[in-house]
C-alpha atoms as a PDB file:
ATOM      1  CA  UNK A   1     -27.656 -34.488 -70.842  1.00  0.00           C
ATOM      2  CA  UNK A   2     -27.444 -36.817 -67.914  1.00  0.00           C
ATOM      3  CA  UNK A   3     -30.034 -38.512 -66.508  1.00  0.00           C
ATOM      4  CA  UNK A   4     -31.938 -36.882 -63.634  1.00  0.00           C
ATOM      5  CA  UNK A   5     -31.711 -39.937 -61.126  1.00  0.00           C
ATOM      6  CA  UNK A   6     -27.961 -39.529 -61.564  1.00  0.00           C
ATOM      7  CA  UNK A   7     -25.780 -37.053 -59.155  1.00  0.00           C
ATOM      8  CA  UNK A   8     -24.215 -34.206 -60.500  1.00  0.00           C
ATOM      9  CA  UNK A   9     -20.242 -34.014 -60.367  1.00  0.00           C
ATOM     10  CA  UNK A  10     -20.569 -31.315 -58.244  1.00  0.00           C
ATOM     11  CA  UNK A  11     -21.644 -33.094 -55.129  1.00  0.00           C
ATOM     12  CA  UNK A  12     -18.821 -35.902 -55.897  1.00  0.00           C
ATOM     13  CA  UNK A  13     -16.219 -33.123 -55.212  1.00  0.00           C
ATOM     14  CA  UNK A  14     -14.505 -32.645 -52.345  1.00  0.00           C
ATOM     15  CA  UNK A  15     -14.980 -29.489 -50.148  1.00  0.00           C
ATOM     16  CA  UNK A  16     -11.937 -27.691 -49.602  1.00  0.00           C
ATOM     17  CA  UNK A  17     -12.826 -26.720 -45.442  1.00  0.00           C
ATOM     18  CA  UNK A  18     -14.266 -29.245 -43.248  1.00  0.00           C
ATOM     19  CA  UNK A  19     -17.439 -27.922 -41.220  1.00  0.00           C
ATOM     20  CA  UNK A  20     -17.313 -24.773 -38.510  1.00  0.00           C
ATOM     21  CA  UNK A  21     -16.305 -25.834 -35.328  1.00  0.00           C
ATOM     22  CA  UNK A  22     -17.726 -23.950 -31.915  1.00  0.00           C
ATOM     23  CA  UNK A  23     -13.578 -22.804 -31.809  1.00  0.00           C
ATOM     24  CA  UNK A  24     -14.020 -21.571 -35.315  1.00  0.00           C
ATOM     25  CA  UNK A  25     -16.420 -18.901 -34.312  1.00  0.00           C
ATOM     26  CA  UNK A  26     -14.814 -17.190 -31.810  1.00  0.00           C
ATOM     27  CA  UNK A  27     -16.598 -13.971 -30.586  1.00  0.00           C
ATOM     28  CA  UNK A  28     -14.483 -11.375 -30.322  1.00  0.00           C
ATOM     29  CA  UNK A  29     -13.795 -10.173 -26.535  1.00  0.00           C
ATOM     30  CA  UNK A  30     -14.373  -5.959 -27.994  1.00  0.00           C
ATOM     31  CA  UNK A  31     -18.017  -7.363 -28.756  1.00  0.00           C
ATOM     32  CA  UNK A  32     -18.787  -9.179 -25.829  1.00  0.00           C
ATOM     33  CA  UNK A  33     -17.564  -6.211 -23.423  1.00  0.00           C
ATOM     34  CA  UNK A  34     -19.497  -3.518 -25.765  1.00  0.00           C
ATOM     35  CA  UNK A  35     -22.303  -5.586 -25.369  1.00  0.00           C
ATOM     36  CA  UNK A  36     -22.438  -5.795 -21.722  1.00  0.00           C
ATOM     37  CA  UNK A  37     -21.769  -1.988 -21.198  1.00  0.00           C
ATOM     38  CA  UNK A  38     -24.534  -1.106 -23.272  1.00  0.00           C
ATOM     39  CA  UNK A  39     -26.751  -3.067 -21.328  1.00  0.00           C
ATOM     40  CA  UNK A  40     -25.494  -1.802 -18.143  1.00  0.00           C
ATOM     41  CA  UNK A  41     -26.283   1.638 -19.576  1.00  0.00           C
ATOM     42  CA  UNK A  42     -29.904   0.573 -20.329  1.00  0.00           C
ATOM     43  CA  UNK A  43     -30.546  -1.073 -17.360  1.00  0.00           C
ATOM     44  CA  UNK A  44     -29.445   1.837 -15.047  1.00  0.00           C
ATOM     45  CA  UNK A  45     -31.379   4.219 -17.133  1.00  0.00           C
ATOM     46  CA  UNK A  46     -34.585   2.122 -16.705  1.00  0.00           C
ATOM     47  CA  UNK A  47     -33.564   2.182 -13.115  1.00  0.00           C
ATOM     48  CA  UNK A  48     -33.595   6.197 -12.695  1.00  0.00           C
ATOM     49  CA  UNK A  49     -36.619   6.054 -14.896  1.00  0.00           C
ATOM     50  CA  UNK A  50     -38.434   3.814 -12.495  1.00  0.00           C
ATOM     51  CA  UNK A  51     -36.915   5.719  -9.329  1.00  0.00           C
ATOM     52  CA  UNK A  52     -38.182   9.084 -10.524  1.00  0.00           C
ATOM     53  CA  UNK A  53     -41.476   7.832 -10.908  1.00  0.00           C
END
C-alpha cells in the first residue's frame, strides 16, 4: 500500500481530450430559435392577458 502523501498513478496519466473550449459547446441554432418562439408566445399571451384586463 502506498503511502498517503504520495500521488496516485492515476493523476500522473495523461487525459486523452484537452479542456472544453467556448467552440466546443456549440448551441444548436433548432434550440436557440425554439427558445425565442416560445417566449414570443408567452410574452404576447401576457400581453392579451394584460389588455383584457
Amino acid at each position: 500500500m502506498p503511502p498517503y502523501d504520495s500521488p496516485s498513478t492515476a493523476a500522473w496519466e495523461p487525459h486523452g481530450r484537452a479542456a472544453e473550449t467556448g467552440v466546443d459547446r456549440r448551441v444548436p441554432v433548432l434550440t436557440l430559435g425554439a427558445g425565442l418562439t416560445l417566449m414570443g408566445i408567452g410574452l404576447g399571451f401576457i400581453g392579451l392577458r394584460v389588455r383584457h384586463v
